[in-house]
C-alpha atoms as a PDB file:
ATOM      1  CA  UNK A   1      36.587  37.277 -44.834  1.00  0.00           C
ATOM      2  CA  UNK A   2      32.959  38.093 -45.360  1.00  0.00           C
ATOM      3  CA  UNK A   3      30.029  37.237 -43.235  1.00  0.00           C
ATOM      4  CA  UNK A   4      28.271  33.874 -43.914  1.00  0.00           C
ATOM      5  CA  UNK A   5      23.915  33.871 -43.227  1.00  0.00           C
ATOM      6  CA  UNK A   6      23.262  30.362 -43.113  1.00  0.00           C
ATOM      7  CA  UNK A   7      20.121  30.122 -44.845  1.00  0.00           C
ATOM      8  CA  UNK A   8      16.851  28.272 -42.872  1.00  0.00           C
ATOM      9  CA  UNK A   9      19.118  27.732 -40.110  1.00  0.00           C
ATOM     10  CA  UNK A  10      16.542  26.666 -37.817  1.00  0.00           C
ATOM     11  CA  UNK A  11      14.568  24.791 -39.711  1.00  0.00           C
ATOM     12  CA  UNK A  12      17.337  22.806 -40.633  1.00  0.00           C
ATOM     13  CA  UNK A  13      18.284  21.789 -37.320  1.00  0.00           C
ATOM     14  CA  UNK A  14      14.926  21.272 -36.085  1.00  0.00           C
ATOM     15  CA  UNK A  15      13.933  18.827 -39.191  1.00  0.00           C
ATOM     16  CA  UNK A  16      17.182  16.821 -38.495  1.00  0.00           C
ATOM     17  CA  UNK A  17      17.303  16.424 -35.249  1.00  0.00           C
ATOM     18  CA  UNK A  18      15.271  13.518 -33.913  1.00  0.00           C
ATOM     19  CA  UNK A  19      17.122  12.163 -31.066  1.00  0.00           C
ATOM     20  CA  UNK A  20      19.670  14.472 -28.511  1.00  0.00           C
ATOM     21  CA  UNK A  21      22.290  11.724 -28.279  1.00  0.00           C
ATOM     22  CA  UNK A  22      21.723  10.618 -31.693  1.00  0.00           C
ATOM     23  CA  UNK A  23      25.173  10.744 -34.526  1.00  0.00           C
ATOM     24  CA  UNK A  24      24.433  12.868 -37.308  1.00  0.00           C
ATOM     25  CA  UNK A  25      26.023  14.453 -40.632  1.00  0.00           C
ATOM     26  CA  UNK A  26      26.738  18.455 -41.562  1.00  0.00           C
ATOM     27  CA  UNK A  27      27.273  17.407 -45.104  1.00  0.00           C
ATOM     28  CA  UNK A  28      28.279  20.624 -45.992  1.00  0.00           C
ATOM     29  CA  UNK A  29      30.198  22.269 -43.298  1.00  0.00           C
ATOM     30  CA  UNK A  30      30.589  25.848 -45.207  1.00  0.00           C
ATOM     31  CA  UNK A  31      31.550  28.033 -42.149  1.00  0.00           C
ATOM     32  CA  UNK A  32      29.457  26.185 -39.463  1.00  0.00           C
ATOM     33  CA  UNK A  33      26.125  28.330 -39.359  1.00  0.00           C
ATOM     34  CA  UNK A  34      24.105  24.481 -39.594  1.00  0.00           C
ATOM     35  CA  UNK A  35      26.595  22.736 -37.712  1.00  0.00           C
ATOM     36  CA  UNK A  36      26.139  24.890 -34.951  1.00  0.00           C
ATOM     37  CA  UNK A  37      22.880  24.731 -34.764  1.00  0.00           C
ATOM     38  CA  UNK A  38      22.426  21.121 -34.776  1.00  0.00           C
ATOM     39  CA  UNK A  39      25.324  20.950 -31.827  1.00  0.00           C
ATOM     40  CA  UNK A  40      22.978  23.453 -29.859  1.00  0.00           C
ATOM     41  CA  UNK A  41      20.207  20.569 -29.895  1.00  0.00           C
ATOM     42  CA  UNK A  42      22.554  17.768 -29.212  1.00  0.00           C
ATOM     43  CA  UNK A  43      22.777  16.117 -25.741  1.00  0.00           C
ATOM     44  CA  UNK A  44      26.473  15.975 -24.421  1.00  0.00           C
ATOM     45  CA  UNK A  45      26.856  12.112 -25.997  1.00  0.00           C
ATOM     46  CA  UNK A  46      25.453  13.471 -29.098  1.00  0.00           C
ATOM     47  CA  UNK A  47      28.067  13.196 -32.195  1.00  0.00           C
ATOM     48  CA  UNK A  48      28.183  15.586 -35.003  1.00  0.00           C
ATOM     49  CA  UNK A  49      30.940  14.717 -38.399  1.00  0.00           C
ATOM     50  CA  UNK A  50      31.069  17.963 -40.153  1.00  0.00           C
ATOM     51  CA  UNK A  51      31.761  17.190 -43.951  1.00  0.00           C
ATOM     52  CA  UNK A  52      33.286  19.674 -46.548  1.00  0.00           C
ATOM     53  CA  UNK A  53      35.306  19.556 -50.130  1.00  0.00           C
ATOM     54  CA  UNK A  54      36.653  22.878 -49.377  1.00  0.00           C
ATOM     55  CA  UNK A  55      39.863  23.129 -47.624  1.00  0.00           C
ATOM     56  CA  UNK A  56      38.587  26.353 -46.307  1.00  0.00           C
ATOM     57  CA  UNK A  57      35.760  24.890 -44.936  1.00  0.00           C
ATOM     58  CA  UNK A  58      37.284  22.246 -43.037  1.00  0.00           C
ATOM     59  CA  UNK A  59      39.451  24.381 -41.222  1.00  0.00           C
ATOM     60  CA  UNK A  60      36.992  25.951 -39.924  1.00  0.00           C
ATOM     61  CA  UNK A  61      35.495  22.878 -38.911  1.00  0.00           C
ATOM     62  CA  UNK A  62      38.537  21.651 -37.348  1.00  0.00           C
ATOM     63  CA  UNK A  63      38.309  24.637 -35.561  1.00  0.00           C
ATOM     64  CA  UNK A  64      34.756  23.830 -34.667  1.00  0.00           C
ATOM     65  CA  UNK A  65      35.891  20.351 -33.240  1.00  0.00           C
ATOM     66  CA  UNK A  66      38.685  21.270 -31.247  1.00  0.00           C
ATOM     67  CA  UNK A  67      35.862  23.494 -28.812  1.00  0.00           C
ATOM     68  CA  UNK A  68      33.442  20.624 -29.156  1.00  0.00           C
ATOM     69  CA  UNK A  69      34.443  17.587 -28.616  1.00  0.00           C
ATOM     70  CA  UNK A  70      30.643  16.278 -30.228  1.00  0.00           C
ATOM     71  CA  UNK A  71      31.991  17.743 -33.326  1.00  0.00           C
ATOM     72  CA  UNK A  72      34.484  15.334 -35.436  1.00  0.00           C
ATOM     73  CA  UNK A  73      35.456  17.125 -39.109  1.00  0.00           C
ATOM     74  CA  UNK A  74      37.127  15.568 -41.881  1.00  0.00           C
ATOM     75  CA  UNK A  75      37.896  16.717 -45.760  1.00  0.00           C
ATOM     76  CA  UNK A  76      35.260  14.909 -47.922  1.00  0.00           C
ATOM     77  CA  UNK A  77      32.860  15.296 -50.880  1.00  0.00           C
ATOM     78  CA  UNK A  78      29.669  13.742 -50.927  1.00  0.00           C
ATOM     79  CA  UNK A  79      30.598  10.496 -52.587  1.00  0.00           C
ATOM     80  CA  UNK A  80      32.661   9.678 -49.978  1.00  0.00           C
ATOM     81  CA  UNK A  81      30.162  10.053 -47.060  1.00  0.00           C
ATOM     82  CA  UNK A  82      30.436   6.101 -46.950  1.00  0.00           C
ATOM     83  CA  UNK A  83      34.042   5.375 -46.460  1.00  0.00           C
ATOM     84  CA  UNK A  84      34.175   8.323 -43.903  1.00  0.00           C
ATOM     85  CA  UNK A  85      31.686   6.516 -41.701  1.00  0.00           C
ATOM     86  CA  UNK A  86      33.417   3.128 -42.344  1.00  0.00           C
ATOM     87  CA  UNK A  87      36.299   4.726 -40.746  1.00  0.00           C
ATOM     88  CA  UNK A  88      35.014   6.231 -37.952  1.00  0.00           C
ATOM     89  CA  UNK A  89      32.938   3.350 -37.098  1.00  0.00           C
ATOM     90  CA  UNK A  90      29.230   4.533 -37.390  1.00  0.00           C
ATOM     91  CA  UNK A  91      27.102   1.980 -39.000  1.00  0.00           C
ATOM     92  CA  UNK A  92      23.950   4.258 -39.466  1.00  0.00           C
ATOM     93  CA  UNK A  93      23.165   7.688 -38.483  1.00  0.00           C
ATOM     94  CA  UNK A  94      20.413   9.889 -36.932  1.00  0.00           C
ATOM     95  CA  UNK A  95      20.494  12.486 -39.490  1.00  0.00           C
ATOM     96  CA  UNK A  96      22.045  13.556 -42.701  1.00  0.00           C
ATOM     97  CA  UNK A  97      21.916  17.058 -43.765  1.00  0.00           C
ATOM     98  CA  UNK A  98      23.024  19.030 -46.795  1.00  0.00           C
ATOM     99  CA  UNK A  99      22.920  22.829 -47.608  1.00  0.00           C
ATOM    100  CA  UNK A 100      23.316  22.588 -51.018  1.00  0.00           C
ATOM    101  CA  UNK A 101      24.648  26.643 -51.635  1.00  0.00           C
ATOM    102  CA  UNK A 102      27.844  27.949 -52.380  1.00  0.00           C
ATOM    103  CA  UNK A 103      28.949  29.996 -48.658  1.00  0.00           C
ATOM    104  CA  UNK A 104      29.432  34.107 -49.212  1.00  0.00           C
ATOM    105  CA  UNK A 105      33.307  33.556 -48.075  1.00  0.00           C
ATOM    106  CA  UNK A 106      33.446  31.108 -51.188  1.00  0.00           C
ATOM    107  CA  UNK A 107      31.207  33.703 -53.442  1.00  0.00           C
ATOM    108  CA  UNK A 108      33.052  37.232 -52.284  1.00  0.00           C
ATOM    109  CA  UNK A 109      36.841  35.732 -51.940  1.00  0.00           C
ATOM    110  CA  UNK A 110      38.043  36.655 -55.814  1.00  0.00           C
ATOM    111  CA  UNK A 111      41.404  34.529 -55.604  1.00  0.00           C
ATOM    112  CA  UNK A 112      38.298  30.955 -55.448  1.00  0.00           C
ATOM    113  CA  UNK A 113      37.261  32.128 -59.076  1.00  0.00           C
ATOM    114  CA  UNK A 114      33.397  32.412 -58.159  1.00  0.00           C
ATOM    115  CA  UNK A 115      32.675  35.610 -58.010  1.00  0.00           C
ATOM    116  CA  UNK A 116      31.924  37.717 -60.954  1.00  0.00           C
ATOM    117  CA  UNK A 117      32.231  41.142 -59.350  1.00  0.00           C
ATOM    118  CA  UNK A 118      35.579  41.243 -58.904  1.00  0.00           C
ATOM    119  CA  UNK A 119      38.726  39.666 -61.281  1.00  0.00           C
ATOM    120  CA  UNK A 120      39.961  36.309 -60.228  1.00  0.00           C
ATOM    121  CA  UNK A 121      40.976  33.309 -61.717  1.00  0.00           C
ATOM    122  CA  UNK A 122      39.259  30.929 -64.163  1.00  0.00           C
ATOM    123  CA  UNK A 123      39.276  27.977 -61.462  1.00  0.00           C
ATOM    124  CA  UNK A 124      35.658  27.335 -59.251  1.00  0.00           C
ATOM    125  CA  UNK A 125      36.764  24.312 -58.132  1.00  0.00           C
ATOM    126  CA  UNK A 126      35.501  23.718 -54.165  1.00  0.00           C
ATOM    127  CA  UNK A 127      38.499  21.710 -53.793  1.00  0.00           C
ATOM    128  CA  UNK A 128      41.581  23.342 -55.467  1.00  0.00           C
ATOM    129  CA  UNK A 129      43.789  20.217 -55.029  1.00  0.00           C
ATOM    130  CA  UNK A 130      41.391  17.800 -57.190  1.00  0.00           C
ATOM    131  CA  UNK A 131      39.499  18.399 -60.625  1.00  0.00           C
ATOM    132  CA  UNK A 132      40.377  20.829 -63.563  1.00  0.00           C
ATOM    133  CA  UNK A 133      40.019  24.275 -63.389  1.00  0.00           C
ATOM    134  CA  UNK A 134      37.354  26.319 -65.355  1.00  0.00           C
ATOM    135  CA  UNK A 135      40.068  27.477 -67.736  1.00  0.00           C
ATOM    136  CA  UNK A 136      41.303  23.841 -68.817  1.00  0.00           C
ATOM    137  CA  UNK A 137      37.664  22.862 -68.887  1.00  0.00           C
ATOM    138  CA  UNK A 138      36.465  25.501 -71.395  1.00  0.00           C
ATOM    139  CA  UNK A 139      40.040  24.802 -73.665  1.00  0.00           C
ATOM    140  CA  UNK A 140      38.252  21.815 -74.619  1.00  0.00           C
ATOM    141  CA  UNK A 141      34.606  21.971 -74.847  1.00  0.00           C
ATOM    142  CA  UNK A 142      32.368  22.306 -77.599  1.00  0.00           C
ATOM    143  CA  UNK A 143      30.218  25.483 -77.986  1.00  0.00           C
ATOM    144  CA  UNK A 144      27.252  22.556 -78.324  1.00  0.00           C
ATOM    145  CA  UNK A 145      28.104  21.530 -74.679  1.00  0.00           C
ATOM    146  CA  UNK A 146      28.652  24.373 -73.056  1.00  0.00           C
ATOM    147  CA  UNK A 147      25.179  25.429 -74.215  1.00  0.00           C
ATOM    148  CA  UNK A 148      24.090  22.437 -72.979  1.00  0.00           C
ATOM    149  CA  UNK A 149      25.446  23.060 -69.422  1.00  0.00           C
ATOM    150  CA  UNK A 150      24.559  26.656 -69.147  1.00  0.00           C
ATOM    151  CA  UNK A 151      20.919  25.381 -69.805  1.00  0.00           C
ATOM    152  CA  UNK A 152      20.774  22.168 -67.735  1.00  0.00           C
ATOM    153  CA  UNK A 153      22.298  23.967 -64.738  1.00  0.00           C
ATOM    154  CA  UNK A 154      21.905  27.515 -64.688  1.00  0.00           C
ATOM    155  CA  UNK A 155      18.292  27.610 -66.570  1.00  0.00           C
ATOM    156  CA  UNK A 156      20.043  30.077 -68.854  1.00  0.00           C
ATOM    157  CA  UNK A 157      17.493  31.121 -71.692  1.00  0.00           C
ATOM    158  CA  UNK A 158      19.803  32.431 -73.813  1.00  0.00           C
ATOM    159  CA  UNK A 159      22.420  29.511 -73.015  1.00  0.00           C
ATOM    160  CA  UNK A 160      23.803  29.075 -76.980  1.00  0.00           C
ATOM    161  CA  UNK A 161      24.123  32.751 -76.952  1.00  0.00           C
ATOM    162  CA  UNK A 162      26.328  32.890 -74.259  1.00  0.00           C
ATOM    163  CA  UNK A 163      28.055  29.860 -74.908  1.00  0.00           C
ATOM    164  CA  UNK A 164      28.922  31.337 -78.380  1.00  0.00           C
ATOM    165  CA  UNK A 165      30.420  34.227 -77.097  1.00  0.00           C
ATOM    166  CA  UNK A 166      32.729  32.693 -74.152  1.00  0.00           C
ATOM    167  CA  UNK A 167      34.008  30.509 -76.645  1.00  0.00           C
ATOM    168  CA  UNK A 168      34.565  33.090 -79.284  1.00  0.00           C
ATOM    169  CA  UNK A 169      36.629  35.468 -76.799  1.00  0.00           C
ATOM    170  CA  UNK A 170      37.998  32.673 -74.708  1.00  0.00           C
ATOM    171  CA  UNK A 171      40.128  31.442 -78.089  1.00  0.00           C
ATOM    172  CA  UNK A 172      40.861  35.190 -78.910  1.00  0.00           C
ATOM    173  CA  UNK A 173      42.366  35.180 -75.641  1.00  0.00           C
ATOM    174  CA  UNK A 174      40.081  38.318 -74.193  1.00  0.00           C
ATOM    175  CA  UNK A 175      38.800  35.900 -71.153  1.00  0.00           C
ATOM    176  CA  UNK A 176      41.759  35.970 -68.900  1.00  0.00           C
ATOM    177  CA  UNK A 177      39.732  36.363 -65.466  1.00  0.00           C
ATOM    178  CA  UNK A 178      36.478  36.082 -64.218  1.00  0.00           C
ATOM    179  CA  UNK A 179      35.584  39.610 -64.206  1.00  0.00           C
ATOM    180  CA  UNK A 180      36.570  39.409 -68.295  1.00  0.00           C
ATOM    181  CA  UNK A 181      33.900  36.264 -68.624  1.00  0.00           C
ATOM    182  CA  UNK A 182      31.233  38.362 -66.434  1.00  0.00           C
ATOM    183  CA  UNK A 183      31.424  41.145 -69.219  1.00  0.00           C
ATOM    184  CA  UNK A 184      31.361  38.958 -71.728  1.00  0.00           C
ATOM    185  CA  UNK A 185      28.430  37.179 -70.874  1.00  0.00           C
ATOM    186  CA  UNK A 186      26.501  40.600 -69.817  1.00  0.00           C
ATOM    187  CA  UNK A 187      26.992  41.609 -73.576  1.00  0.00           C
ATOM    188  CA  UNK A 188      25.824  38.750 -74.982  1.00  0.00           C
ATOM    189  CA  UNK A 189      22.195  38.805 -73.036  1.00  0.00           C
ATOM    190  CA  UNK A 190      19.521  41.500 -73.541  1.00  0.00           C
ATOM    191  CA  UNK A 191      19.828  44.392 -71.100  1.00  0.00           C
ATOM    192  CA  UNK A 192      16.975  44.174 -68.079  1.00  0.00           C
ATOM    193  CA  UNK A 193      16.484  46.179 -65.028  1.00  0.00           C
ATOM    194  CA  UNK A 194      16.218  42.524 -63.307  1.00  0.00           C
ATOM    195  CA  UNK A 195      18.189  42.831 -59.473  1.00  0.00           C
ATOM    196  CA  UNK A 196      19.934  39.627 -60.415  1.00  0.00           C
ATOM    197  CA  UNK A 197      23.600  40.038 -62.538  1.00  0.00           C
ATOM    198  CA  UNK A 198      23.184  38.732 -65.905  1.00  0.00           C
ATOM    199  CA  UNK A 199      26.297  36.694 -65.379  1.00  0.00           C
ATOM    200  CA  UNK A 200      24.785  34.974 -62.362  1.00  0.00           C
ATOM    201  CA  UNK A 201      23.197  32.011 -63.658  1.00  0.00           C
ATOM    202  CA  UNK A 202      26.321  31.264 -65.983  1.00  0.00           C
ATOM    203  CA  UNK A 203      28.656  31.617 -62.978  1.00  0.00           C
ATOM    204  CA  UNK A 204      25.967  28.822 -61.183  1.00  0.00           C
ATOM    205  CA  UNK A 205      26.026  26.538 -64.360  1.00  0.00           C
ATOM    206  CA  UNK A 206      29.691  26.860 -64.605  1.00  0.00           C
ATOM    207  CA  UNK A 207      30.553  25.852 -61.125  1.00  0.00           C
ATOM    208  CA  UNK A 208      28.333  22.835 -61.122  1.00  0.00           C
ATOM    209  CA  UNK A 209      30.069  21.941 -64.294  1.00  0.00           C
ATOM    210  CA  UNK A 210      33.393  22.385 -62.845  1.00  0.00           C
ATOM    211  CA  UNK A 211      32.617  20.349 -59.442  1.00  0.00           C
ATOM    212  CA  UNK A 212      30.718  17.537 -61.055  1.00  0.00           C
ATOM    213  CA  UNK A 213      27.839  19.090 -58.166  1.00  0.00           C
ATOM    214  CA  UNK A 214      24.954  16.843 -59.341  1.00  0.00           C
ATOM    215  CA  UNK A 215      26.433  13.650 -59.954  1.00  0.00           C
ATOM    216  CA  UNK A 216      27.681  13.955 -56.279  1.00  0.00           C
ATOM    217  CA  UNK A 217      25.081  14.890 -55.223  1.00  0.00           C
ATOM    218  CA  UNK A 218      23.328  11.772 -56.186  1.00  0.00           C
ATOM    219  CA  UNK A 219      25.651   9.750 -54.646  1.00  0.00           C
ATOM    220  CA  UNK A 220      25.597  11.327 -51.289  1.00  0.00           C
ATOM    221  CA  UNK A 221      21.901  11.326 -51.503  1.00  0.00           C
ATOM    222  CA  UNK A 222      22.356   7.276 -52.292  1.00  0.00           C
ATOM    223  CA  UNK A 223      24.840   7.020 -49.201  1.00  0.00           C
ATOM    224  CA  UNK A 224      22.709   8.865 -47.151  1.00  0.00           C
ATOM    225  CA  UNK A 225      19.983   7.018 -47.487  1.00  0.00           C
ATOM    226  CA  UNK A 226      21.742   3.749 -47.423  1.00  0.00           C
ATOM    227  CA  UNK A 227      23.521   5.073 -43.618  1.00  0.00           C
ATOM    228  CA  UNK A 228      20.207   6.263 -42.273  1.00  0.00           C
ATOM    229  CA  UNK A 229      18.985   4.212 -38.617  1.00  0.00           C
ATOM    230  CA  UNK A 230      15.090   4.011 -38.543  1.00  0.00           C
ATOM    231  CA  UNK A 231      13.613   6.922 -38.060  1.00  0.00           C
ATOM    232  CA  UNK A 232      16.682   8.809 -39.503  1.00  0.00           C
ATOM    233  CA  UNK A 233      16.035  12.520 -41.299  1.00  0.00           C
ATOM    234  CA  UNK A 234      17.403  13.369 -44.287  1.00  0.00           C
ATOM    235  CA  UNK A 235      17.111  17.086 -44.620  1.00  0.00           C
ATOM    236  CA  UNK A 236      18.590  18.749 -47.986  1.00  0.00           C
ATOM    237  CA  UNK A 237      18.343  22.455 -48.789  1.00  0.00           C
ATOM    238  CA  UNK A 238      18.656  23.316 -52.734  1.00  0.00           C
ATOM    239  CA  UNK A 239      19.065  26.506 -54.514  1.00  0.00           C
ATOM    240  CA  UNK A 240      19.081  25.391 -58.480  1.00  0.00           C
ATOM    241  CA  UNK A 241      16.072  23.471 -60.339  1.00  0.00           C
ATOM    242  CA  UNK A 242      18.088  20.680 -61.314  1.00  0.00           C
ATOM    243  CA  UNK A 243      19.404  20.579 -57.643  1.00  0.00           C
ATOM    244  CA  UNK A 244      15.463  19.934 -56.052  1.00  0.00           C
ATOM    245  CA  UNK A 245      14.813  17.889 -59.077  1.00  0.00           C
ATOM    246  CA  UNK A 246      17.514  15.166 -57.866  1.00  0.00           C
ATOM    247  CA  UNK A 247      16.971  15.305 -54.227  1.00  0.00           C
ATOM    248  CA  UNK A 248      12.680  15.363 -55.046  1.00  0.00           C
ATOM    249  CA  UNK A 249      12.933  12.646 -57.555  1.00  0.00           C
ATOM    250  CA  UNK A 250      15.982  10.426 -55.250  1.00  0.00           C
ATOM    251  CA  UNK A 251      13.326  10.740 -52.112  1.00  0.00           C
ATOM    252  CA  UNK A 252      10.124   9.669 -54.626  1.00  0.00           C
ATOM    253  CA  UNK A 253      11.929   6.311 -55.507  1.00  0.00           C
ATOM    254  CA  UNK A 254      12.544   5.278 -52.068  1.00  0.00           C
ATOM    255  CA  UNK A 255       9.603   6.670 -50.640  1.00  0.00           C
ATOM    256  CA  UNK A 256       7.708   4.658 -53.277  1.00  0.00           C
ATOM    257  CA  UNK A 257       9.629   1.543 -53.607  1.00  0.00           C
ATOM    258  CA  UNK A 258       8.291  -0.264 -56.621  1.00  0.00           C
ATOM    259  CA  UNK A 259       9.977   0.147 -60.018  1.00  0.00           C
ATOM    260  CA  UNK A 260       7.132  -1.969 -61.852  1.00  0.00           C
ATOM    261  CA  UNK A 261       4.600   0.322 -64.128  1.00  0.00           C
ATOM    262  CA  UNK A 262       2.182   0.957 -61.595  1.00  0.00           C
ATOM    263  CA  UNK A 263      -0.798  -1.181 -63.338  1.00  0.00           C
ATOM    264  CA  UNK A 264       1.041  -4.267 -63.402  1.00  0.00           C
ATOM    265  CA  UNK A 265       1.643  -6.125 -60.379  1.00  0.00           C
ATOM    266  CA  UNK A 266       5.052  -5.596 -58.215  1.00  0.00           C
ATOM    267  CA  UNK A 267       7.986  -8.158 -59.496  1.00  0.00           C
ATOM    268  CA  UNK A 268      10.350  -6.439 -58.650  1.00  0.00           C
ATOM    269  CA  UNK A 269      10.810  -6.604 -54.761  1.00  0.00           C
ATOM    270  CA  UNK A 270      11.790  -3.011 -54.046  1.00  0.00           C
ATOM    271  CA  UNK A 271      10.328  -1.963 -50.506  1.00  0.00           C
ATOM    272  CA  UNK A 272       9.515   1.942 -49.589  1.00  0.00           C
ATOM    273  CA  UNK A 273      12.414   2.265 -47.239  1.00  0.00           C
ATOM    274  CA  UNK A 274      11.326   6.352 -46.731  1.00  0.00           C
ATOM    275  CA  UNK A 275       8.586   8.719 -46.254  1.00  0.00           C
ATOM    276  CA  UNK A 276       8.053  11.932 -46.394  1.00  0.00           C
ATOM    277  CA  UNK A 277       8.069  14.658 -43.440  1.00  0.00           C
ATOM    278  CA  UNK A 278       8.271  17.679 -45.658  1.00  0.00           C
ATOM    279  CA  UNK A 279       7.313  16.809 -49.090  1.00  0.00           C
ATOM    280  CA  UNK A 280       5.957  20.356 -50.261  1.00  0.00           C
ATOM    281  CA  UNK A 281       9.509  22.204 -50.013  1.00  0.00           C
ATOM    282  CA  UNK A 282       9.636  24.922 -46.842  1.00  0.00           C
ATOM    283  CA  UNK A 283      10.746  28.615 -48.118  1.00  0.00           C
ATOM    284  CA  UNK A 284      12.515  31.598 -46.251  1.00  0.00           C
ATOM    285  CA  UNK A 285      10.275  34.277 -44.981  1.00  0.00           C
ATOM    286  CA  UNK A 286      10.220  37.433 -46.447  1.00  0.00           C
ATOM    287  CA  UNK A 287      12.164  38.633 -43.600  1.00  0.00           C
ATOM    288  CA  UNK A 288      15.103  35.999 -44.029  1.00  0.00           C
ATOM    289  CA  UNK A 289      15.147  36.791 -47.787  1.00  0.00           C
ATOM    290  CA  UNK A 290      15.447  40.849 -46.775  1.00  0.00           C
ATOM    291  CA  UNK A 291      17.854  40.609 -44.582  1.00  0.00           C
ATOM    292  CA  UNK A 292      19.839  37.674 -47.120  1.00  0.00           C
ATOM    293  CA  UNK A 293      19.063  38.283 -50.635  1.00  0.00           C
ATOM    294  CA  UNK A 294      20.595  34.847 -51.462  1.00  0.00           C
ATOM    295  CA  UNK A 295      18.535  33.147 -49.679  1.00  0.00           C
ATOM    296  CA  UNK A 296      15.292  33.720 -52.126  1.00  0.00           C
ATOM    297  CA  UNK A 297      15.930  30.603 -54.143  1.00  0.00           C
ATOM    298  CA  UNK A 298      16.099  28.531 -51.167  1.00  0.00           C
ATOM    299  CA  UNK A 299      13.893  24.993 -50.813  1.00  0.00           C
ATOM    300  CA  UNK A 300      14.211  22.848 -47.580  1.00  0.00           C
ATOM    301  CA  UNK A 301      12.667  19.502 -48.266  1.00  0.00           C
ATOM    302  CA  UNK A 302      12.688  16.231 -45.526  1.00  0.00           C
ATOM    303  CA  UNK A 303      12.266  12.774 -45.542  1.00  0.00           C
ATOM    304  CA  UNK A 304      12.303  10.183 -43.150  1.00  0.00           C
ATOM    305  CA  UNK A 305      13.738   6.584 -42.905  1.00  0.00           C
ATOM    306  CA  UNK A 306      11.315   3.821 -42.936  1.00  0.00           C
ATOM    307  CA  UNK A 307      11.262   1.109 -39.866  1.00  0.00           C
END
């Protein structure tokens, strides 16, 4: 199993940690790189629940929590971030945290469908017991959509081009892996001398499709905030446009309250319940990037729970 860099590791930890012996949220387990970091700040009463979709990933976690007791795992998306505090009794939280990146064991593993270097299966589902896989998905979908997609969440320029072509050797039966859709996609683009694979942002909108990523997103952004104690951090690291979009435009509404147009007066009620602690987004160095090419799209933003 490949190596996984967690990506503004630090950072992270030190944004989201505001109290030692506070409870707080790993969102996104992956392989621990966060997790660990926050449990390195933690005071021995401190309580960390390490969060993942990926059965993979919460393994490891398990793992995790059986040599530190501070560290409680359980097999979750986003969406359910509520119901898994309900259950283990935490009314609000310190912290909630969420690396929003797809982990290299996830990316380089071919048999997870993710990786368009190597032939693998048309799946890229995080969690391979729910959802369709890729394959069932693009059986049905319109060449209109699937432009639409590749656009939305990849910021694919030549998205109808692409979208034209899958479809067109999908039904001819000439897609039958991922390394098959990769070529497919790098003839239907104009050859560059770019670093990046021309396949790469298709891969990104396609597992976002797959995974229903920003939709849950929003909702774990919603529970989050809703779970947050005064003074609570919510600390989200995005890779994708539409990704900092949501979690910029989620931390806006709360940190500004009011839904009224802004030269009439407030009817409406709605309190600020957030502000911001990091409202221009933090980047890697130059070194981090170096050292983790994926890391280059990386944008660490923070907010803060209200009183």
């Amino acid at each position: 199993m490949s190596e996984h860099a967690p990506v503004l590791r630090e950072a992270f930890a030190d944004f989201l940690v505001v109290r030692k012996s506070g409870r707080y949220v790993d969102a996104t387990f992956g392989r621990g790189g966060h997790a660990r970091a926050v449990l390195a700040r933690l005071a021995p009463e401190g309580r960390l629940l390490a969060l993942d979709r990926d059965p993979e990933a919460v393994a490891a976690a398990e793992a995790l929590a059986r040599e530190d007791s501070r560290c409680v795992a359980r097999h979750a998306a986003f969406s359910e971030l509520a119901f898994v505090l309900d259950e283990l009794g935490w009314d609000a939280v310190d912290g909630v945290g969420f690396d929003l990146g797809v982990s290299s064991p996830q990316l380089d593993d071919p048999a997870r469908g993710f990786s368009f270097r190597q032939p693998g299966p048309l799946d890229m589902r995080m969690d391979p017991t729910r959802g369709e896989p890729l394959a069932r998905k693009l059986a049905r979908v319109s060449e209109r959509r699937l432009a639409e997609v590749l656009r939305a969440y990849g910021d694919e320029r030549y998205a109808r081009r692409i979208a034209a072509a899958i479809l067109r050797a999908f039904r001819r039966g000439e897609i039958r892996d991922t390394a098959a859709l990769a070529e497919v996609v790098a003839r239907a683009v104009p050859r560059t001398r770019g670093r990046i694979h021309p396949a790469t942002r298709t891969f990104q909108a396609l597992r976002i499709w797959v995974n229903d990523e920003l939709e849950e997103l929003r909702r774990g952004l919603a529970a989050a905030v809703e779970r947050l104690a005064p003074g609570g951090r919510l600390v989200v690291i995005s890779f994708h446009s539409g990704e900092d979009r949501i979690v910029r435009d989620a931390i806006e509404a709360e940190v500004r309250g009011c839904i009224c147009p802004p030269r009439l007066p407030c009817v409406c009620g709605r309190k600020p319940r957030m502000r911001w602690v990091q409202k221009k987004p933090i980047r890697p160095s130059e070194d981090e990037v170096a050292r983790n090419p994926r890391a280059r799209s990386a944008r660490l933003r923070v907010a803060e729970r209200l009183p």
